[in-house]
N, C-alpha and C. Protein backbone atom coordinates (compact mmCIF):
# COMPACT_ATOMS: atom_id res chain seq x y z
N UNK A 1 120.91 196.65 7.80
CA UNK A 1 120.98 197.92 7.13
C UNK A 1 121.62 198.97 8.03
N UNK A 2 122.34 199.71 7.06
CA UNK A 2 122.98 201.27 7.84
C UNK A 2 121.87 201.95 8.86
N UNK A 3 122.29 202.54 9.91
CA UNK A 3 121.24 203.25 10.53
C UNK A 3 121.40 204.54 10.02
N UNK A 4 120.01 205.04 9.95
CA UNK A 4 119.41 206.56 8.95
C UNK A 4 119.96 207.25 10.15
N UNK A 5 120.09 208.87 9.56
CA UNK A 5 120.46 209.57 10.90
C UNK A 5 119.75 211.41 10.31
N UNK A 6 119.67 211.07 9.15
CA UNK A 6 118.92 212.50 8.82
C UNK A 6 117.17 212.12 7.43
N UNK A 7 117.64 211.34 6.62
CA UNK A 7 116.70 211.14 5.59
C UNK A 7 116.22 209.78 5.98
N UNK A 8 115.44 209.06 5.82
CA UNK A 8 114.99 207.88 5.99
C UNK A 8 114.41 207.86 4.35
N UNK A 9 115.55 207.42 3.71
CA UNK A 9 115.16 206.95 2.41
C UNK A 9 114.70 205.29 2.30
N UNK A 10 115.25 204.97 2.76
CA UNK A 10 114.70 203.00 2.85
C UNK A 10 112.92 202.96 3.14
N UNK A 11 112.79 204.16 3.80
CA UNK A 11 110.86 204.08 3.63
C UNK A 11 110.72 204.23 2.28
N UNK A 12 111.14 205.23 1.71
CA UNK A 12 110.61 205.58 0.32
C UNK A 12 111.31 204.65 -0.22
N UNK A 13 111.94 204.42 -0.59
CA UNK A 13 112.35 203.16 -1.50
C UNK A 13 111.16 202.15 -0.99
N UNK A 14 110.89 201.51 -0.29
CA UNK A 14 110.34 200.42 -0.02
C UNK A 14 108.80 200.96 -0.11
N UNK A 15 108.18 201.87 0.13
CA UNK A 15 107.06 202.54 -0.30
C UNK A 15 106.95 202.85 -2.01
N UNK A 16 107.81 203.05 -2.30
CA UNK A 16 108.23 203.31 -4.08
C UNK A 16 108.74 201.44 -4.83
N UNK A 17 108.34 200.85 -3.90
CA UNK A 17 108.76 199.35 -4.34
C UNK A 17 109.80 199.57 -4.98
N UNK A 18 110.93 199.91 -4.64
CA UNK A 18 112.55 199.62 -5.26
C UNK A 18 113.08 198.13 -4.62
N UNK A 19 113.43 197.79 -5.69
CA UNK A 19 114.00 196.57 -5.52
C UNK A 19 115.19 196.80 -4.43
N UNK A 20 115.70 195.98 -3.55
CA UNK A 20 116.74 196.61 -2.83
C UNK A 20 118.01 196.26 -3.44
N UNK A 21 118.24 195.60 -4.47
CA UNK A 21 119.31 194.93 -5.36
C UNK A 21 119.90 196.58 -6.38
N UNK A 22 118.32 197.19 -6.72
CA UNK A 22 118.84 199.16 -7.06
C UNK A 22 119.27 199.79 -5.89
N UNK A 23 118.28 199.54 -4.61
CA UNK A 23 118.79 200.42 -3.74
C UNK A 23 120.50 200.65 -3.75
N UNK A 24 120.84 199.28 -3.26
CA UNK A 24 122.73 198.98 -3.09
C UNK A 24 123.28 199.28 -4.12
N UNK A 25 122.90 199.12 -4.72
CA UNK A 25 123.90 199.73 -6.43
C UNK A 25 123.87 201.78 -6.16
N UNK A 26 122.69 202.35 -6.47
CA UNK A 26 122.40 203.50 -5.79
C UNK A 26 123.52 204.15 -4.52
N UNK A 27 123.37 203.17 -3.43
CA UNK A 27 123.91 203.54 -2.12
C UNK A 27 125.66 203.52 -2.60
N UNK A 28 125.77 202.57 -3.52
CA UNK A 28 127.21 202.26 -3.57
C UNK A 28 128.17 203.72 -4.66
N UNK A 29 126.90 203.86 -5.00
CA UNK A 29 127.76 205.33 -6.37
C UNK A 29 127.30 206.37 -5.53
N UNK A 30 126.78 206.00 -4.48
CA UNK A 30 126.60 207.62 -3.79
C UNK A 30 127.71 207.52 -2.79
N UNK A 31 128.01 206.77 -2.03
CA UNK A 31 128.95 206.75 -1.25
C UNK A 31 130.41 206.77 -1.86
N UNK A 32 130.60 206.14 -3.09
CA UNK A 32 131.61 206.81 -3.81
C UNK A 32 132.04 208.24 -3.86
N UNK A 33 131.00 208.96 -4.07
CA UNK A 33 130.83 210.65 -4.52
C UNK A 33 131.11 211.25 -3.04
N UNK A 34 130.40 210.29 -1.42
CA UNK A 34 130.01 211.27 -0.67
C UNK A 34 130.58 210.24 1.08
N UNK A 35 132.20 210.04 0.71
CA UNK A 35 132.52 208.81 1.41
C UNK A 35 132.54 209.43 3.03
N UNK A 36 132.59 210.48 3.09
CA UNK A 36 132.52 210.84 4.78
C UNK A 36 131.63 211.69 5.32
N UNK A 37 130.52 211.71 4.50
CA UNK A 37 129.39 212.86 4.58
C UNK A 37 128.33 212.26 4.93
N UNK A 38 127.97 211.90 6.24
CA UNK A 38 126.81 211.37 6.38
C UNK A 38 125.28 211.68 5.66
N UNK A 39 125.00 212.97 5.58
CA UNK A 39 123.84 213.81 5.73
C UNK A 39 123.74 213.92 3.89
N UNK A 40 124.97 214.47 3.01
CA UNK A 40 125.05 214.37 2.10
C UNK A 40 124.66 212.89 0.92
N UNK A 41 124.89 211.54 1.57
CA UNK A 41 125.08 210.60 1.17
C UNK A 41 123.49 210.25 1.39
N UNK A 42 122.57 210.48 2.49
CA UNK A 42 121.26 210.09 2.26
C UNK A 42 120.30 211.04 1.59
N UNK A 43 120.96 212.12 1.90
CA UNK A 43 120.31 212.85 0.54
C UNK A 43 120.41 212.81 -0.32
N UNK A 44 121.36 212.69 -1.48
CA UNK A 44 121.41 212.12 -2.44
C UNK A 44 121.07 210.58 -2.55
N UNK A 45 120.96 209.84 -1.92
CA UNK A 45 120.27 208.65 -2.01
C UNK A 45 119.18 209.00 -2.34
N UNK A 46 118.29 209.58 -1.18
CA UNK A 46 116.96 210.15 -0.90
C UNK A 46 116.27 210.59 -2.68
N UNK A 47 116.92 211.37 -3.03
CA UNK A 47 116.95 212.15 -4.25
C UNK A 47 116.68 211.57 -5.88
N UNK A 48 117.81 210.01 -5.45
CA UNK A 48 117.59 209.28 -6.43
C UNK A 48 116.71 208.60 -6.54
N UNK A 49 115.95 208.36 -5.28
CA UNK A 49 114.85 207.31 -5.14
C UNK A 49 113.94 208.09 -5.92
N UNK A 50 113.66 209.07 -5.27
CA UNK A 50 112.41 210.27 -5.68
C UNK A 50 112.45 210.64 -6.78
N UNK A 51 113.53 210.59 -7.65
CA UNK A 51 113.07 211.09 -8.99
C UNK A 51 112.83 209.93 -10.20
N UNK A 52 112.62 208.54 -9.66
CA UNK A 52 112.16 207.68 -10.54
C UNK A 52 112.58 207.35 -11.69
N UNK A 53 113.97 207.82 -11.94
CA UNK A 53 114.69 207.02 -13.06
C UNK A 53 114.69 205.74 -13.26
N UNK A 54 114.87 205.39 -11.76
CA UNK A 54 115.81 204.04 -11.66
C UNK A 54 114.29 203.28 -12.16
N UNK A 55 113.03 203.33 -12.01
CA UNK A 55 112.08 202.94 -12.80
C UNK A 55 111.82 202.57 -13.97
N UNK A 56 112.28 203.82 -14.73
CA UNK A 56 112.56 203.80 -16.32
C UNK A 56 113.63 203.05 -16.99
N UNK A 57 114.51 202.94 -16.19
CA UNK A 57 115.39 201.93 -16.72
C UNK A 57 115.60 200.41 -16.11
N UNK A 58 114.60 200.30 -15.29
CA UNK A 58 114.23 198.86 -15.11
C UNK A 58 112.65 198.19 -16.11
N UNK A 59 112.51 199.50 -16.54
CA UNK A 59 110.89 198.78 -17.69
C UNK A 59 111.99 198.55 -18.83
């Protein structure tokens, strides 16, 4: 895995039991949006974890 350097979202994901198969899908449309922005890209990661969509559309 990438090393964290501002958010440590991979706790919360893995504390929020996200599959890591969402995580990479997640990581991959954020880094699209946020390709040279370190700080930007785990926050919005961070962001998506936390607001539990990706939940609702895995029930």
């Amino acid at each position: 895995m990438k090393k964290i350097e501002y958010f440590d979202y991979q706790k919360v994901a893995r504390e929020m039991k996200m599959p890591l198969s969402t995580l990479k899908k997640i990581e991959t449309e954020v880094k699209a949006e946020f390709p040279k922005d370190k700080m930007m890209f785990e926050l919005h990661v961070l962001r998506a974890i936390r607001s539990g969509y990706w939940q609702k559309r895995a029930a």
